[in-house]
Protein backbone atom coordinates (compact mmCIF):
# COMPACT_ATOMS: atom_id res chain seq x y z
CA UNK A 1 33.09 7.57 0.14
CA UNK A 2 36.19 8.82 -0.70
CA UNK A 3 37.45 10.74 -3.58
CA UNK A 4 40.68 8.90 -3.89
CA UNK A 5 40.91 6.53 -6.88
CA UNK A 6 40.34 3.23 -6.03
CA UNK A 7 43.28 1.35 -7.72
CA UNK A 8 42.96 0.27 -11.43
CA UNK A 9 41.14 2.21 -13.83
CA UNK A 10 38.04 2.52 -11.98
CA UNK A 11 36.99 6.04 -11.09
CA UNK A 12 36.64 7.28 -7.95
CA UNK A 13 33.29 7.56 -6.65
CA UNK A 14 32.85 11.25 -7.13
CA UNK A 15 33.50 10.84 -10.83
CA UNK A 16 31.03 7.80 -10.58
CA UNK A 17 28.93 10.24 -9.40
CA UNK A 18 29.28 12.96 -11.85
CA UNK A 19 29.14 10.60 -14.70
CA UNK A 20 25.78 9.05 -13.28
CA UNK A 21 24.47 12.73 -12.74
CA UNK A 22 25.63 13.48 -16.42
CA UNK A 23 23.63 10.82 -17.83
CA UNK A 24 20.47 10.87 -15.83
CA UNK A 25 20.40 14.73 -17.00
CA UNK A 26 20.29 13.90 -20.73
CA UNK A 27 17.74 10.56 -19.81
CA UNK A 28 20.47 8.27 -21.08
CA UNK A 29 19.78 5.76 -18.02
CA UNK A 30 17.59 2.06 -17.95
CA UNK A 31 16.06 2.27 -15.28
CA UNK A 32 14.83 -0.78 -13.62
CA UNK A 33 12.08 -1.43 -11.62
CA UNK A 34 11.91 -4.86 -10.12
CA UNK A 35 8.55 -5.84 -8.82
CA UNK A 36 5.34 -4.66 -10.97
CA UNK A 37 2.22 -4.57 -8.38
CA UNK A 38 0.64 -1.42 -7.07
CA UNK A 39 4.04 0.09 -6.51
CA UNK A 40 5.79 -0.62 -8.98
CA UNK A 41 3.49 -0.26 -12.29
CA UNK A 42 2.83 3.46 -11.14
CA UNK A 43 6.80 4.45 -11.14
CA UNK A 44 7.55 2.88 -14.02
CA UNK A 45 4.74 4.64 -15.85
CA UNK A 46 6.58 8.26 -14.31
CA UNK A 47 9.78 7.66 -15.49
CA UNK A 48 8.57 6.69 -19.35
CA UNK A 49 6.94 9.52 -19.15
CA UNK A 50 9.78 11.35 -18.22
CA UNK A 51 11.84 10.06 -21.08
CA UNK A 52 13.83 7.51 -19.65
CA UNK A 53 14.15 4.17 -20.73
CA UNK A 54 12.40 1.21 -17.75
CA UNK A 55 13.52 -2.33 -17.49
CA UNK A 56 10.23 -3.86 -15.88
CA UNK A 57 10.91 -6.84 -14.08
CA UNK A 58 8.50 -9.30 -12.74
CA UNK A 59 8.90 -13.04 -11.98
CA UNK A 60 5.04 -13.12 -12.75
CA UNK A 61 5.11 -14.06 -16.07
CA UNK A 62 1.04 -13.12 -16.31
CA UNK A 63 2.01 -9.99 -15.59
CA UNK A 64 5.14 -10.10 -18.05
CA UNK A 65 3.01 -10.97 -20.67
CA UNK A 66 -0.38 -8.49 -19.65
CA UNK A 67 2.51 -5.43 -20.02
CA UNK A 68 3.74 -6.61 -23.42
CA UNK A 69 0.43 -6.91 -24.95
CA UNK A 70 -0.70 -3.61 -23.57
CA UNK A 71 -3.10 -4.47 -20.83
CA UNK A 72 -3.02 -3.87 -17.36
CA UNK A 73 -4.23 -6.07 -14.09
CA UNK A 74 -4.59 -3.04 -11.69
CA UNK A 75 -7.93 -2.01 -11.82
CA UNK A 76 -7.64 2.43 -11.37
CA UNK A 77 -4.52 1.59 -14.16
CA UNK A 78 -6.15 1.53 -17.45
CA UNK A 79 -5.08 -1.05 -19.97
CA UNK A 80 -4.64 2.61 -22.50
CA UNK A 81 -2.32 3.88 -19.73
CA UNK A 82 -0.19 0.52 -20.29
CA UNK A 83 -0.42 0.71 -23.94
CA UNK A 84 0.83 4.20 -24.29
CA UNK A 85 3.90 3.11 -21.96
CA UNK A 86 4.81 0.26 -24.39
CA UNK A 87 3.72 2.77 -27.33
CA UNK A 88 6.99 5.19 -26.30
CA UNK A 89 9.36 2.20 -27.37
CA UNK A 90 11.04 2.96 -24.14
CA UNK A 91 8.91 0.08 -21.62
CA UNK A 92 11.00 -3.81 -21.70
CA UNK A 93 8.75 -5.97 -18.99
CA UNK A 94 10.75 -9.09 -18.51
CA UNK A 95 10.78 -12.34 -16.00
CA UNK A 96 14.62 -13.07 -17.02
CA UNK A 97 16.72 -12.16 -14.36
CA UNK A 98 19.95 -11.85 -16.42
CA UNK A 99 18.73 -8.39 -17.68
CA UNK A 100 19.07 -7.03 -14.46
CA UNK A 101 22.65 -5.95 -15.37
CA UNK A 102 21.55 -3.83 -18.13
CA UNK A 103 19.72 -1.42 -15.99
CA UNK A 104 21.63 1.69 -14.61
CA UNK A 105 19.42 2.03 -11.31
CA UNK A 106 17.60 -0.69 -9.77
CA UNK A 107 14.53 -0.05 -7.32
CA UNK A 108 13.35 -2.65 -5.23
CA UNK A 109 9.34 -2.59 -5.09
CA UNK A 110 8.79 -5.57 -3.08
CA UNK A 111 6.54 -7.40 -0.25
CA UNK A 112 7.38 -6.68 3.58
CA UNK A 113 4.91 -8.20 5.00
CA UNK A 114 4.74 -9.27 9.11
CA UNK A 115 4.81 -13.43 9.47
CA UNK A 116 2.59 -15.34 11.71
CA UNK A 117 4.04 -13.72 14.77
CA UNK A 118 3.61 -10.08 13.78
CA UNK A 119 7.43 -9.71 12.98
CA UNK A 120 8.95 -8.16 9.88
CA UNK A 121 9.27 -11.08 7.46
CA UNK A 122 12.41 -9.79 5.02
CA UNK A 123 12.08 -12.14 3.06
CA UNK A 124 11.29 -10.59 -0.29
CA UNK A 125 13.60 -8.01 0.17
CA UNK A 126 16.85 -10.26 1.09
CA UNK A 127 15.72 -12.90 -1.75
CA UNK A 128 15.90 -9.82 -4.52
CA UNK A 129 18.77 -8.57 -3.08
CA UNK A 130 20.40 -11.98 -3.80
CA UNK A 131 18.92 -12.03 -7.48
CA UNK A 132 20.79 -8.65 -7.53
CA UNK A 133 23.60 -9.54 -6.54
CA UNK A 134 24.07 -11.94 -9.09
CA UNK A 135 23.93 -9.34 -11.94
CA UNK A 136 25.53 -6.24 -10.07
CA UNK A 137 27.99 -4.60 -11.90
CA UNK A 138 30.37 -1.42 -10.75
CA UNK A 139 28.92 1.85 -11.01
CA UNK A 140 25.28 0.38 -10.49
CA UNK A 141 22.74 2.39 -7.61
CA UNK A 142 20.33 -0.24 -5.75
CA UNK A 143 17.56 1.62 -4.26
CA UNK A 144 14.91 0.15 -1.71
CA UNK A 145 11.81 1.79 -1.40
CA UNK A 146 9.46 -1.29 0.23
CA UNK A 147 8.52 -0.18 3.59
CA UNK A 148 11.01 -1.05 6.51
CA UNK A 149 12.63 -0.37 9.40
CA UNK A 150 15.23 1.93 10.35
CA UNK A 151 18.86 -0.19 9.60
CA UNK A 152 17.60 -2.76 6.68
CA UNK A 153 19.48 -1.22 3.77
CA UNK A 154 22.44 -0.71 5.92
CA UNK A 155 22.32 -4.20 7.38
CA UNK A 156 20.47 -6.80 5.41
CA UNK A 157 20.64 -5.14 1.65
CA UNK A 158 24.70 -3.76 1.95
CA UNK A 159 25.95 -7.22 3.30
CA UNK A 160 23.88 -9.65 0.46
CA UNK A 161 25.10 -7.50 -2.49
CA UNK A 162 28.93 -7.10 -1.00
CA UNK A 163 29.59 -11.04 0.07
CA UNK A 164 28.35 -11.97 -3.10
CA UNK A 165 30.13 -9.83 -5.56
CA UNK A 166 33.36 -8.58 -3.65
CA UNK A 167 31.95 -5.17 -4.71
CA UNK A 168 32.00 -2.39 -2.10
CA UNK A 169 29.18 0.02 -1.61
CA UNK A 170 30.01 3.44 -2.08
CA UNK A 171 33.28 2.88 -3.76
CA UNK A 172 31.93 0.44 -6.45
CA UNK A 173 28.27 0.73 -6.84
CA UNK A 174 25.89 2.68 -4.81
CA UNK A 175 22.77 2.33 -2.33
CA UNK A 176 20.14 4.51 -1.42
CA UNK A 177 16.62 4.45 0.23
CA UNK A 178 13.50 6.17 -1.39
CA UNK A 179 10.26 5.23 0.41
CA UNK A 180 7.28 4.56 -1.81
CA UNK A 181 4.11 7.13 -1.15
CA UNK A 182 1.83 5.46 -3.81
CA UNK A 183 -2.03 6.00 -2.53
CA UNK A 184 -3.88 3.85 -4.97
CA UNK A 185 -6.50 5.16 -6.82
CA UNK A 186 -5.72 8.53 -5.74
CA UNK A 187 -5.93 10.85 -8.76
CA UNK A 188 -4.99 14.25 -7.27
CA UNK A 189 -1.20 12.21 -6.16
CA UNK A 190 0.46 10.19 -8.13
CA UNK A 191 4.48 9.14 -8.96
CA UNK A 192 5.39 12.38 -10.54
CA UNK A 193 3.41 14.53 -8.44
CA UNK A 194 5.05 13.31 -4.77
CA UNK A 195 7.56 14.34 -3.55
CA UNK A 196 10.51 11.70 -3.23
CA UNK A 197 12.18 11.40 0.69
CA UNK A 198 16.04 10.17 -0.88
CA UNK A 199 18.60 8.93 2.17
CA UNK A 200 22.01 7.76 1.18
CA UNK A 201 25.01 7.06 3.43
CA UNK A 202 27.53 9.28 1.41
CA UNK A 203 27.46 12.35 -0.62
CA UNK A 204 28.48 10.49 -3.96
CA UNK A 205 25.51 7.96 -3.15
CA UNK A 206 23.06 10.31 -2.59
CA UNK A 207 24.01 12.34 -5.47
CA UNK A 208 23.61 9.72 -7.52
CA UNK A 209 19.93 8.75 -6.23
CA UNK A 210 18.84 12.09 -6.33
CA UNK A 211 20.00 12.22 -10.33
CA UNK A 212 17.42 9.35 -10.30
CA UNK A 213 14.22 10.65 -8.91
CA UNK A 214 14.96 14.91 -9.27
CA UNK A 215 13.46 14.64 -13.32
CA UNK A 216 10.45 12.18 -12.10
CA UNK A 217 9.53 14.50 -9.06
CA UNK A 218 10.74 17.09 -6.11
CA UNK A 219 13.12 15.93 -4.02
CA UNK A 220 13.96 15.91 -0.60
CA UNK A 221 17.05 14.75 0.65
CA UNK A 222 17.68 13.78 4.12
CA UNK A 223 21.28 12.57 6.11
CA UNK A 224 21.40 8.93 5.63
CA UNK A 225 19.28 5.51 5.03
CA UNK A 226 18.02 5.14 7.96
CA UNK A 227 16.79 8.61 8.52
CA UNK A 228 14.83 7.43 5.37
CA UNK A 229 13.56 4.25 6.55
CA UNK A 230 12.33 6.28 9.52
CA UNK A 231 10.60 8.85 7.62
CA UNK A 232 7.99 6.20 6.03
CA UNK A 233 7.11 4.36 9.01
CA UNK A 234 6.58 8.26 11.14
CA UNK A 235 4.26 8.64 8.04
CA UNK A 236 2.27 5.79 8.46
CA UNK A 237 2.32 5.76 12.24
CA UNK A 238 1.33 9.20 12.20
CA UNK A 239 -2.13 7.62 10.12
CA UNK A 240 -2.27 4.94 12.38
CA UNK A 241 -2.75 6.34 15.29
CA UNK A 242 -5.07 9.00 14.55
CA UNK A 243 -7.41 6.40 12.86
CA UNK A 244 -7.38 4.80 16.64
CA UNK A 245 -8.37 7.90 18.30
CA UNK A 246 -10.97 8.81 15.92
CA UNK A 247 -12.28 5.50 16.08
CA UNK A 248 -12.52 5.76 19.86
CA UNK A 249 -13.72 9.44 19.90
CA UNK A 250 -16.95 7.41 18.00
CA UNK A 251 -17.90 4.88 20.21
CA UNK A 252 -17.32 7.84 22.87
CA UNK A 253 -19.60 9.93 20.98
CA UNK A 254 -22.14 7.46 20.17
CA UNK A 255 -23.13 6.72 23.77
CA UNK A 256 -23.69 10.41 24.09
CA UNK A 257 -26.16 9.86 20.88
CA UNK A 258 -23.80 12.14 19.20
CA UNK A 259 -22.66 11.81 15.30
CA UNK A 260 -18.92 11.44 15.12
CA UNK A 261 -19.42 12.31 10.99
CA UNK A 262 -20.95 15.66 11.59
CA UNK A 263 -18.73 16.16 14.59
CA UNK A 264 -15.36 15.73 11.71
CA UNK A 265 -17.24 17.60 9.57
CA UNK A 266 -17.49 20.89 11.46
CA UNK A 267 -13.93 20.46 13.28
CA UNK A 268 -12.29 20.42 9.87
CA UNK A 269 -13.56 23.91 8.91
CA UNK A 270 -11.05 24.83 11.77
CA UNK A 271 -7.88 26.11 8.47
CA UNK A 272 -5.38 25.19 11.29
CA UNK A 273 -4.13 22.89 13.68
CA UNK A 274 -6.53 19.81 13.01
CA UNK A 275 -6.21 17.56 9.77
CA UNK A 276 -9.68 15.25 9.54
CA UNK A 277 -10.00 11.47 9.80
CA UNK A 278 -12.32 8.92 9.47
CA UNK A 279 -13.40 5.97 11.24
CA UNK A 280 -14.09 3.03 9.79
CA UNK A 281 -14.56 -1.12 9.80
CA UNK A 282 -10.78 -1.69 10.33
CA UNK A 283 -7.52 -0.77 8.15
CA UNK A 284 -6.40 -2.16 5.31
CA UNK A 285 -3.98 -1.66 2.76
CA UNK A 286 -0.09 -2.53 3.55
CA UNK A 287 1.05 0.77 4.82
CA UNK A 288 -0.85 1.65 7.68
CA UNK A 289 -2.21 -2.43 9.11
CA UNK A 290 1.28 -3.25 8.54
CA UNK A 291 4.47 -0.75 8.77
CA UNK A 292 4.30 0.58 11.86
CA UNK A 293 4.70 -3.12 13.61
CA UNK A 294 8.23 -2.74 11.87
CA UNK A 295 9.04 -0.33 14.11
CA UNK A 296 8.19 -1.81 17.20
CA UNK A 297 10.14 -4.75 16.66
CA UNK A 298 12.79 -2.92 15.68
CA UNK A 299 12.33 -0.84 19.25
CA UNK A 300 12.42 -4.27 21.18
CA UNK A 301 15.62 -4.94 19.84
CA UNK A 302 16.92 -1.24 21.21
CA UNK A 303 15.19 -1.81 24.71
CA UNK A 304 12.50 0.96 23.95
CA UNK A 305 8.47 0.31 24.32
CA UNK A 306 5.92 1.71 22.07
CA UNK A 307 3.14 1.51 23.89
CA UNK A 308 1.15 4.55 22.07
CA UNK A 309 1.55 2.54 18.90
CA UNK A 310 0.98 -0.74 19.93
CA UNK A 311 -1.97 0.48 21.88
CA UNK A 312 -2.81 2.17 18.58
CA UNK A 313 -2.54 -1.03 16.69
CA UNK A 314 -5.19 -3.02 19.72
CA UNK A 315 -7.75 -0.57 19.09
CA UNK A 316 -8.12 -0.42 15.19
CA UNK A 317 -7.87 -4.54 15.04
CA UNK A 318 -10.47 -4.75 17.42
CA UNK A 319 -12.70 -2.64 14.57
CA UNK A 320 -14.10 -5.87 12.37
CA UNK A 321 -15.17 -7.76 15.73
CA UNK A 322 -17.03 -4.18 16.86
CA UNK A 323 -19.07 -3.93 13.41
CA UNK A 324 -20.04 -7.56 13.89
CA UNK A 325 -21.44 -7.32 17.42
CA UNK A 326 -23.08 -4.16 15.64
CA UNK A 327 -24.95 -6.21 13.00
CA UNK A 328 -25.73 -8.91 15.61
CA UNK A 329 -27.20 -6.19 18.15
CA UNK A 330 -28.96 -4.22 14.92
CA UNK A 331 -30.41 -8.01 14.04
CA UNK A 332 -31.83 -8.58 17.28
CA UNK A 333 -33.93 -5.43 18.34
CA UNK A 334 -34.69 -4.31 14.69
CA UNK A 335 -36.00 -7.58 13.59
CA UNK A 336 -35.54 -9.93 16.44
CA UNK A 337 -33.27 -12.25 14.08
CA UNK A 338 -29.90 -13.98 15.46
CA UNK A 339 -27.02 -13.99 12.98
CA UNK A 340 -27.06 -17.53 12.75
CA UNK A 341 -28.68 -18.35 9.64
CA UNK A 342 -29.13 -14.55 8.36
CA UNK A 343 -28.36 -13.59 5.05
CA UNK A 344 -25.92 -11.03 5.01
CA UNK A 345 -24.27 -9.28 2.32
CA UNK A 346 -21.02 -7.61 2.44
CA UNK A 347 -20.74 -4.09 0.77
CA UNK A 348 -17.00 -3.49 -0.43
CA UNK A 349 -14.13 -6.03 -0.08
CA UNK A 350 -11.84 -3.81 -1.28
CA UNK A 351 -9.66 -1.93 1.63
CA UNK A 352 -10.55 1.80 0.37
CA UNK A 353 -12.80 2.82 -2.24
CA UNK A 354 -12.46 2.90 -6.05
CA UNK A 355 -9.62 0.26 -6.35
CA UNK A 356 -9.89 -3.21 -6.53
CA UNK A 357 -6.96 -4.01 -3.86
CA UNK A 358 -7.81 -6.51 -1.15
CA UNK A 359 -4.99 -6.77 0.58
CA UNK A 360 -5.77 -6.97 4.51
CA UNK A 361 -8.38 -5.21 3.79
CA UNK A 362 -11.15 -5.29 7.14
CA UNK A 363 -13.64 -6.88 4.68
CA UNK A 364 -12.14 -9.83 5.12
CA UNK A 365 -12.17 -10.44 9.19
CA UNK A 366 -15.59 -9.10 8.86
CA UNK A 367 -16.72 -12.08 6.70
CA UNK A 368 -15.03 -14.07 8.73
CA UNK A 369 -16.18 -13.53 11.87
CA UNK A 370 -20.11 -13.24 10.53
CA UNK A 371 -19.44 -17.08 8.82
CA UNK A 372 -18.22 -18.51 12.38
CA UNK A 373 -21.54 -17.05 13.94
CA UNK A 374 -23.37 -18.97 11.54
CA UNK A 375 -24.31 -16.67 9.12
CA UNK A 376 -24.85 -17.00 5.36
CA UNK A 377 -22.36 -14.31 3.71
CA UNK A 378 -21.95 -12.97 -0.32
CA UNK A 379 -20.08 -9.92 -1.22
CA UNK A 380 -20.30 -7.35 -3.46
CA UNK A 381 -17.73 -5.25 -5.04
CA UNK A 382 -18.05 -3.81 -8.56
CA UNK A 383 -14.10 -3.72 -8.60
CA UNK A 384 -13.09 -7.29 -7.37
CA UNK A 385 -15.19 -9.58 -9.17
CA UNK A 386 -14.04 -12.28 -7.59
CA UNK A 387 -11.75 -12.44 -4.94
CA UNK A 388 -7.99 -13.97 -5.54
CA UNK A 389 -6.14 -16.32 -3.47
CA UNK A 390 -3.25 -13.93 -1.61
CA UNK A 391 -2.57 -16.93 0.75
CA UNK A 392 -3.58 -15.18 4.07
CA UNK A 393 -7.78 -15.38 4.00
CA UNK A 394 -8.65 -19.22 2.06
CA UNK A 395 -12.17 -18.80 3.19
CA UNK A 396 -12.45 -15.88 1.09
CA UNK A 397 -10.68 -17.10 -1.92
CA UNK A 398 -12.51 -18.00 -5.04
CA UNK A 399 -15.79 -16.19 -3.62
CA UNK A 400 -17.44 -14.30 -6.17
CA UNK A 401 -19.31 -11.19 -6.19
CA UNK A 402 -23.05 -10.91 -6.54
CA UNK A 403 -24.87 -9.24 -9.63
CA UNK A 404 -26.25 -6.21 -8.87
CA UNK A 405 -30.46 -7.22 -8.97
CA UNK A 406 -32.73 -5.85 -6.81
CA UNK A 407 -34.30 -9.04 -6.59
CA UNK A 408 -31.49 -10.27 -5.52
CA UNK A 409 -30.57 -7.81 -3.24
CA UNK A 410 -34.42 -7.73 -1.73
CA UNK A 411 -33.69 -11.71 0.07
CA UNK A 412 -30.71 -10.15 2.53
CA UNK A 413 -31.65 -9.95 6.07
CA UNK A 414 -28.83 -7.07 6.57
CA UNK A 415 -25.70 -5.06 4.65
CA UNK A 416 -23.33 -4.02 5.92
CA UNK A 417 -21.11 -1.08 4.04
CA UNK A 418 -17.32 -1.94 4.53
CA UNK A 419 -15.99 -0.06 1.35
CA UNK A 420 -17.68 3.05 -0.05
CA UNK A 421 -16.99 2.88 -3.81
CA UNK A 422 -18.52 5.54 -5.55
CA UNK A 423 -19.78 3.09 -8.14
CA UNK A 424 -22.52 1.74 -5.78
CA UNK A 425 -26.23 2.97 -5.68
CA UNK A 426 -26.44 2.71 -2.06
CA UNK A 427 -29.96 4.56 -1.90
CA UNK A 428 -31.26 1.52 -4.02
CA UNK A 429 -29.10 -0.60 -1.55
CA UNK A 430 -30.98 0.64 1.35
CA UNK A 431 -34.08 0.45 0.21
CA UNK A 432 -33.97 -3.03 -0.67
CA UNK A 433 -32.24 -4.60 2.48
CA UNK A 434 -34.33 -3.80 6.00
CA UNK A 435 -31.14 -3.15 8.13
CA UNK A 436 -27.88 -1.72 6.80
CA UNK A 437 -25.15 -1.25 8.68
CA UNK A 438 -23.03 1.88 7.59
CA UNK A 439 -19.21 1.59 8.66
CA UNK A 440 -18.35 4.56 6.30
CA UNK A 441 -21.32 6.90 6.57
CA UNK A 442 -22.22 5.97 2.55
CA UNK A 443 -25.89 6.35 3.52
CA UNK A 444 -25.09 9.19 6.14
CA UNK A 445 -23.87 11.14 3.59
CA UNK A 446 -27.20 11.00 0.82
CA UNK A 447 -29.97 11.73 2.32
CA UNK A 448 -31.49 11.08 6.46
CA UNK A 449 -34.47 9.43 4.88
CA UNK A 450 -33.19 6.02 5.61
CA UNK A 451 -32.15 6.27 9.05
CA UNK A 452 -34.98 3.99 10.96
CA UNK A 453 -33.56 1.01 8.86
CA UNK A 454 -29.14 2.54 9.25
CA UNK A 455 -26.77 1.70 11.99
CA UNK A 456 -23.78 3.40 11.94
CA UNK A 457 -21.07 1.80 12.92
């Protein structure tokens, strides 16, 4: 990015840089956020609160509409949290497209999900990046920070917005990658509270980005975008594959009849050198079920393996069939009953505890794979009433939780904990359904009073 003026009237890109710096220092930015979900909501809520003014975009118009009037469609988000963002005069949540140009910075909170054959599927991203590219103006920054893998700004993002407009990055507007860490539900972390990884392909680029996020949070600069795009996916495979091993250490442990929970618990007492995790039904969430499988494609395409993480990825989607051969084996020598034509109830749809989102969450295969061995299966989740329609799970879709009765809860056959929301009287729980089977050590964790009728698993 040179510092040479770039013919015309236009400044170079260090002065678009200074200016940009200038402005975000005295909050006279819009800064735009396109894509309101669990991402998105969250950073726009930081940087109101920081003063600046957000351009919310959205081609939901439900969730145009829920912003405007105050309320909010994420359950840990309260509809007063929404409220006071519209209250500052400084929130504009908008479907329309064409206001796009009127924001300063633009950050791309988007889908990347895998497609049917476990590849990145870029579509969301290269569809917005069109939509931008039909309102960019000079002296704009686009910022991605949807999970990816290393190269996409640099080789799907850059090309869209510079065919379309004749605009050149880093001379006319800017790009930069700052990958999300939202952990929903998580009230210790939240947008202003994490630190922001920026990457940027020139100084006057990154400069600019960092003007961005350094009021919202701590920053932490690194050489270029796809040093960036790398740090989020060594994040998430760094989860992944921990989750594996603990999950094998269990079933390890558990032919030696010994408790993988109380074996965590005293190993993380150790104040160095060992960070605790938990096993569970499966993973969930986008981060960790998904990301890392960006890499590995991407590594195909270099001639490198990842075995470790593949390997990684076999183990923890093998988890939902494991806790079903569990309930089936708990069925049979407990109280001699097959799981066809057992009435089983499904603790916890949601992915991780206290928040109502779904998505991939192991719930799902596990209700599944109990319905094709003929069993009668209901859910219940005091944060997902009813479970929407994402496109991926039909058989799921439109199934709505049970009330919480004891009588009702008395006629299951077996329970089995997938989700340990902190909303659910799982002492009552147990004592009402003859088998339970604990993925998440909710029971484990009260009292040992229950254990003749508790299988962990």
């Amino acid at each position: 990015m040179s510092g040479t003026r770039q013919g015309g009237d236009h400044p170079t890109p260090d002065e678009m840089a200074e200016a940009f710096e200038a402005r975000a220092h005295s909050r006279d930015l819009t800064i735009g956020v396109i894509g309101m979900g669990y991402v998105g909501l969250p950073l726009a809520e930081g940087f109101i609160g920081k003063g600046f003014k957000v351009l919310a975009f959205d081609p939901d118009e439900t969730k145009i509409t829920a912003l405007q009037d105050g309320r909010s469609y994420i359950k840990h988000i309260s509809d007063a949290r929404v409220a006071a963002m519209g209250a500052t005069g400084r929130l504009e949540a908008t479907a329309d497209e064409a206001c796009l140009a009127r924001a300063d910075a633009l950050l791309m909170c988007v889908p990347t999900p895998l497609n049917v054959h476990r590849e990145p599927d870029l579509s969301f991203v290269a569809d917005c990046a069109a939509m931008i590219a039909r309102h960019l103006r000079r002296g704009q920054l686009v910022v991605l920070e949807s999970t990816t893998y290393p190269g996409t700004s640099e080789e799907l993002i850059r090309p869209i917005l510079e065919a379309a407009t004749g605009l050149k990055s880093g001379i006319d507007f800017a790009i930069a990658y700052s990958p999300e860490r939202e952990d929903p539900g998580n009230i210790d972390f939240g947008a202003t509270t994490i630190p922001k990884v920026v990457g940027a392909d020139t100084d006057a680029e990154r400069r600019m980005a960092i003007a961005v996020y350094a009021p919202l949070t701590k920053v932490v600069p690194v050489s270029d975008l796809k040093t960036a795009e790398a740090v989020k996916l060594t994040e998430n495979i760094f989860r992944l594959v921990n989750i594996a091993l603990v999950n094998e250490l269990k079933v390890v442990f558990e032919s030696m009849d010994i408790d993988i929970w109380e074996v965590i618990d005293a190993a993380k007492t150790k104040p160095f050198g060992y960070m605790p995790f938990y096993p569970g039904p499966g993973l969930g969430g986008h981060c960790i079920a998904i990301d890392p499988f960006y890499l590995t494609w991407k590594a195909r395409a270099h001639g490198e393996a990842t075995r470790f993480i593949e390997l990684a990825g076999d183990v923890v989607a093998a988890l939902p069939r494991r806790v079903v051969e569990a309930v089936a084996e708990s069925l049979s020598s407990r109280q001699g009953k097959a799981v066809n034509g057992a009435r089983i109830l499904v603790a916890g749809l949601a992915y991780k505890k206290n928040v109502d989102d779904m998505r991939e969450s192991p719930s799902l295969h596990v209700i599944r794979l109990l319905r094709e061995r003929g069993a009668q299966v209901d859910y219940y989740d005091p944060h997902i009433p009813v479970a929407p329609d994402n496109g991926e799970h039909p058989e799921v879709a439109g199934m709505v939780s049970i009330g919480w009765d004891e009588a009702v809860l008395a006629t299951y056959d077996c329970a089995v904990i997938c989700t340990d929301h902190d909303l659910v009287d799982y002492a009552t729980l147990t004592r009402l359904v003859p088998l339970v089977v604990d993925t998440r050590n909710a029971v484990g964790r009260l009292a040992p009073d229950f254990a003749d009728q508790v299988r962990k698993a």
